[in-house]
Protein backbone atom coordinates (compact mmCIF):
# COMPACT_ATOMS: atom_id res chain seq x y z
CA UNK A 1 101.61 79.29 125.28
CA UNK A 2 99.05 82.30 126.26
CA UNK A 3 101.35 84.76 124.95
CA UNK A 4 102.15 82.70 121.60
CA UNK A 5 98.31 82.56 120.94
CA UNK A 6 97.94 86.50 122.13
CA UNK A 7 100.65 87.60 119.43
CA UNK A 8 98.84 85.46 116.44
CA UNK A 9 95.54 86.80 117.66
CA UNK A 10 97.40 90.11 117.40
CA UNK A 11 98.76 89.52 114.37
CA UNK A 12 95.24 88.61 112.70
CA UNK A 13 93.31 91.40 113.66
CA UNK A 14 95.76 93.79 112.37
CA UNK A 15 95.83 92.40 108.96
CA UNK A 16 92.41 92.62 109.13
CA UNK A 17 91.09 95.98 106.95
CA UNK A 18 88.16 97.94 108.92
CA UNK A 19 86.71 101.17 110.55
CA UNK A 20 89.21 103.51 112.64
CA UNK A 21 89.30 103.10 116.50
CA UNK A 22 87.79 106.86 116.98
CA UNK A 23 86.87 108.67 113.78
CA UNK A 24 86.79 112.16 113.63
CA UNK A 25 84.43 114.74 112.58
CA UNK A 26 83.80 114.01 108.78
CA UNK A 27 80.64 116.21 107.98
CA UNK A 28 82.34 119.44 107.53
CA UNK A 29 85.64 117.64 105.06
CA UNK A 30 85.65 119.45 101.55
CA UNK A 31 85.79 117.25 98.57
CA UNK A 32 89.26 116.79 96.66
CA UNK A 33 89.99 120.16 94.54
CA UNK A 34 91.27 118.92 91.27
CA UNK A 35 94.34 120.62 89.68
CA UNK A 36 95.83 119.89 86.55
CA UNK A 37 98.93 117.61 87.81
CA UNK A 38 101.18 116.43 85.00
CA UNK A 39 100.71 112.35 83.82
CA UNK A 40 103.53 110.54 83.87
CA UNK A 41 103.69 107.56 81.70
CA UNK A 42 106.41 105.55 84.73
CA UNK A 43 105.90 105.25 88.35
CA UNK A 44 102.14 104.38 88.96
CA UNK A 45 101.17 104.45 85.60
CA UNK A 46 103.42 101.71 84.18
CA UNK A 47 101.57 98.70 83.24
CA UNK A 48 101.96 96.25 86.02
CA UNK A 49 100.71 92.84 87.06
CA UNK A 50 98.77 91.60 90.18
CA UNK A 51 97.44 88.04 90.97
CA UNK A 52 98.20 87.01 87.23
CA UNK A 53 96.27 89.85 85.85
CA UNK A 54 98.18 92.84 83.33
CA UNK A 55 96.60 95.94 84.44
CA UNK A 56 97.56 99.12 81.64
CA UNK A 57 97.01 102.37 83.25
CA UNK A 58 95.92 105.68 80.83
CA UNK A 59 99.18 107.72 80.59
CA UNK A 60 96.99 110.46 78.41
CA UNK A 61 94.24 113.12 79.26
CA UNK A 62 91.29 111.14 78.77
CA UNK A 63 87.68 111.05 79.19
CA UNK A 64 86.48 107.74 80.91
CA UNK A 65 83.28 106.30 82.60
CA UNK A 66 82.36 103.55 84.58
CA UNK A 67 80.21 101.96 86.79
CA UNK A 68 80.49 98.97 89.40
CA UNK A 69 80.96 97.85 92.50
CA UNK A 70 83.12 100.04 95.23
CA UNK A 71 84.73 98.42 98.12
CA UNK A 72 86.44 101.16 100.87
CA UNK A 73 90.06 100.57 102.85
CA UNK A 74 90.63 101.17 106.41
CA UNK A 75 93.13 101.03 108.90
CA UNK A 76 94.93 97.92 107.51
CA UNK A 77 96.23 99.88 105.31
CA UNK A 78 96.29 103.68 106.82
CA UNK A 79 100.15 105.36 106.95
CA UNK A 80 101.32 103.30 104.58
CA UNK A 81 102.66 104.39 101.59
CA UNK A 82 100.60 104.73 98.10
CA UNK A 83 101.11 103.56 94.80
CA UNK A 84 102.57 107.18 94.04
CA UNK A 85 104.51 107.41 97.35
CA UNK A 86 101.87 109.39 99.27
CA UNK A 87 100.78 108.11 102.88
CA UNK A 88 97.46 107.01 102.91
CA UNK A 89 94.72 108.69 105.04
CA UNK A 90 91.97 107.04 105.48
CA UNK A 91 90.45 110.64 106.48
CA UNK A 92 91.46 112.49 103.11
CA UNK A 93 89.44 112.56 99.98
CA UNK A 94 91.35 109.75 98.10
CA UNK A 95 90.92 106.62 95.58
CA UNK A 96 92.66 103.74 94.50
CA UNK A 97 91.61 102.78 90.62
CA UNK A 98 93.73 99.85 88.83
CA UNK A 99 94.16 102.12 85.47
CA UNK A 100 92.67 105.69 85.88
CA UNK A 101 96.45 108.11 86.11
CA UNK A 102 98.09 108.62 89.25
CA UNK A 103 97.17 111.53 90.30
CA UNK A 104 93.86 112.29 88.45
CA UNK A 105 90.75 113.37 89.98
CA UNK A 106 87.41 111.93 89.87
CA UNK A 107 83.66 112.16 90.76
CA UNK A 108 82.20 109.12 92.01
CA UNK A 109 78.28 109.17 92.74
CA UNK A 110 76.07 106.42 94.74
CA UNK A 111 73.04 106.16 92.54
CA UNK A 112 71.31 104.66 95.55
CA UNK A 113 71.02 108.27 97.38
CA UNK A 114 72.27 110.47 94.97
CA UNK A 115 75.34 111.41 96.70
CA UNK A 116 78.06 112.58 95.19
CA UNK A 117 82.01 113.41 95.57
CA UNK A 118 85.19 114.68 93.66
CA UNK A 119 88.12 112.54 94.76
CA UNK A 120 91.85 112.56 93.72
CA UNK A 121 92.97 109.34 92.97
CA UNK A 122 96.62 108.41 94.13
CA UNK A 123 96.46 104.67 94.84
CA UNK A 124 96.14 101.05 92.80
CA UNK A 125 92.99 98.85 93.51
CA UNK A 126 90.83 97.24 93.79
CA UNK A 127 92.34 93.78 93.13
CA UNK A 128 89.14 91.72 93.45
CA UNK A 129 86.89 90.48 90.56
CA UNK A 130 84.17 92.72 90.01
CA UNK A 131 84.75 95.60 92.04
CA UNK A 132 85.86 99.22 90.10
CA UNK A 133 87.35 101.37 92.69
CA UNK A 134 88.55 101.12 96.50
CA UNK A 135 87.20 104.55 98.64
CA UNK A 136 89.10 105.94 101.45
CA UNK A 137 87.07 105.37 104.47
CA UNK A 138 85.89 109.30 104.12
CA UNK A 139 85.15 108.93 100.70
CA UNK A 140 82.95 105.45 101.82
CA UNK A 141 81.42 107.39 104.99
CA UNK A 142 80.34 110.54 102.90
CA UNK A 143 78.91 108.86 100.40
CA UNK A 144 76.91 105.96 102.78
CA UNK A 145 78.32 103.36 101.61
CA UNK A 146 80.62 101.94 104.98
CA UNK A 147 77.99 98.79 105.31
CA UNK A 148 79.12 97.02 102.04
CA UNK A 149 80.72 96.63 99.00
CA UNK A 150 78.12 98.53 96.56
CA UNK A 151 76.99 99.99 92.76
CA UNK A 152 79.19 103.57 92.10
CA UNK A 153 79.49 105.68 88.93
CA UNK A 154 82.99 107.38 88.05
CA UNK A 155 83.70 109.54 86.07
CA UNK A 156 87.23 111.06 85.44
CA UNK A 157 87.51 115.17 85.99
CA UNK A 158 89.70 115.88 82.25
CA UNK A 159 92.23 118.93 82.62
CA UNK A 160 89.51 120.52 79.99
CA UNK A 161 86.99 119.89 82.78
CA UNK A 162 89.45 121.70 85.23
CA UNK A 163 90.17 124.33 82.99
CA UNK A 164 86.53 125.49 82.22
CA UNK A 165 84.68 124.38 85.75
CA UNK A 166 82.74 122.40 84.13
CA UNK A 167 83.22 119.87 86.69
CA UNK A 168 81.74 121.77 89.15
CA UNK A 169 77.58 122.30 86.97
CA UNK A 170 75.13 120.51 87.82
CA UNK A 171 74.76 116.77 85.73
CA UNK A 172 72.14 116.27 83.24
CA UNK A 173 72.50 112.95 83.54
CA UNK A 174 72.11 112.52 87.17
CA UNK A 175 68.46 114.05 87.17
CA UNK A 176 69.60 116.12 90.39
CA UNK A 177 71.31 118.69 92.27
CA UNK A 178 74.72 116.82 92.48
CA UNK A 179 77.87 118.95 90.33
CA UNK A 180 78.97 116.32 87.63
């Protein structure tokens, strides 16, 4: 009977989603570089249906904005495969967005601090009401925002933004320092 209840309380905590056992130094980890990667309109980007709701991702080069709520994913789901086939690292510079392309790069800023990072986005997510875009646990930790689900801006990095570095200036709209 002990060892029946040890395997479910096994079982539990590992589909449980949280922080890594040791993490390792994150201070020095450059943000995503974005590239201009082709967008496929199969694989990730075909539209697609979870928990009764038709998500339609963009299959074209497209400007696109948003704010919300983030949420961040942990070890539950670290090694496993993406949405593109990609092992996720919870340690890598990565996003899961239910429409934005797979792969496509993005800058997502916490207006709370100011902080802000470019991140490629090669996973689907977040599922739950409310909540715009899942960080990788580096993404979460860099930007302060491991202690809960809280307000982000995105904005999607456009091959035209790639081409010219634009990306990389400083944003008007952000009042700061931070390249938008």
């Amino acid at each position: 009977m002990a060892a029946l209840l040890a395997a479910c309380a096994s079982t539990r905590s590992q589909d449980r989603d949280g922080p890594p056992q040791s993490v390792p130094a994150l201070a020095h980890l450059r943000d995503a570089e974005p590239k201009i990667e082709p967008i496929r309109s199969d694989g990730p980007n075909r539209p697609y249906r979870v928990f009764g709701r038709d998500y339609v991702p963009l299959t074209q080069d497209v400007a696109f904005r948003q704010t919300g709520l983030a949420s961040w994913y942990g070890r539950k789901y670290h090694g496993r495969p993406t949405s593109n086939g990609e092992i996720y690292d919870m340690f890598a510079m990565t996003v899961a967005h239910p429409t934005l392309p797979i792969p496509s790069y993005a800058r997502i800023s916490n207006p709370a601090n100011g902080r802000s990072v470019v991140v490629r986005v090669n996973d689907r997510g977040p599922f739950h009401t409310g909540r715009i875009v899942d960080l990788s646990y580096a993404v979460a930790w860099k930007l302060d925002l491991l202690g809960a689900v809280a307000p982000v801006e995105l904005e999607r990095i456009t091959f035209e933004k790639i081409r010219d570095g634009s990306w990389r200036r400083a944003s008007l709209h952000s009042g700061g320092t931070n390249p938008f």
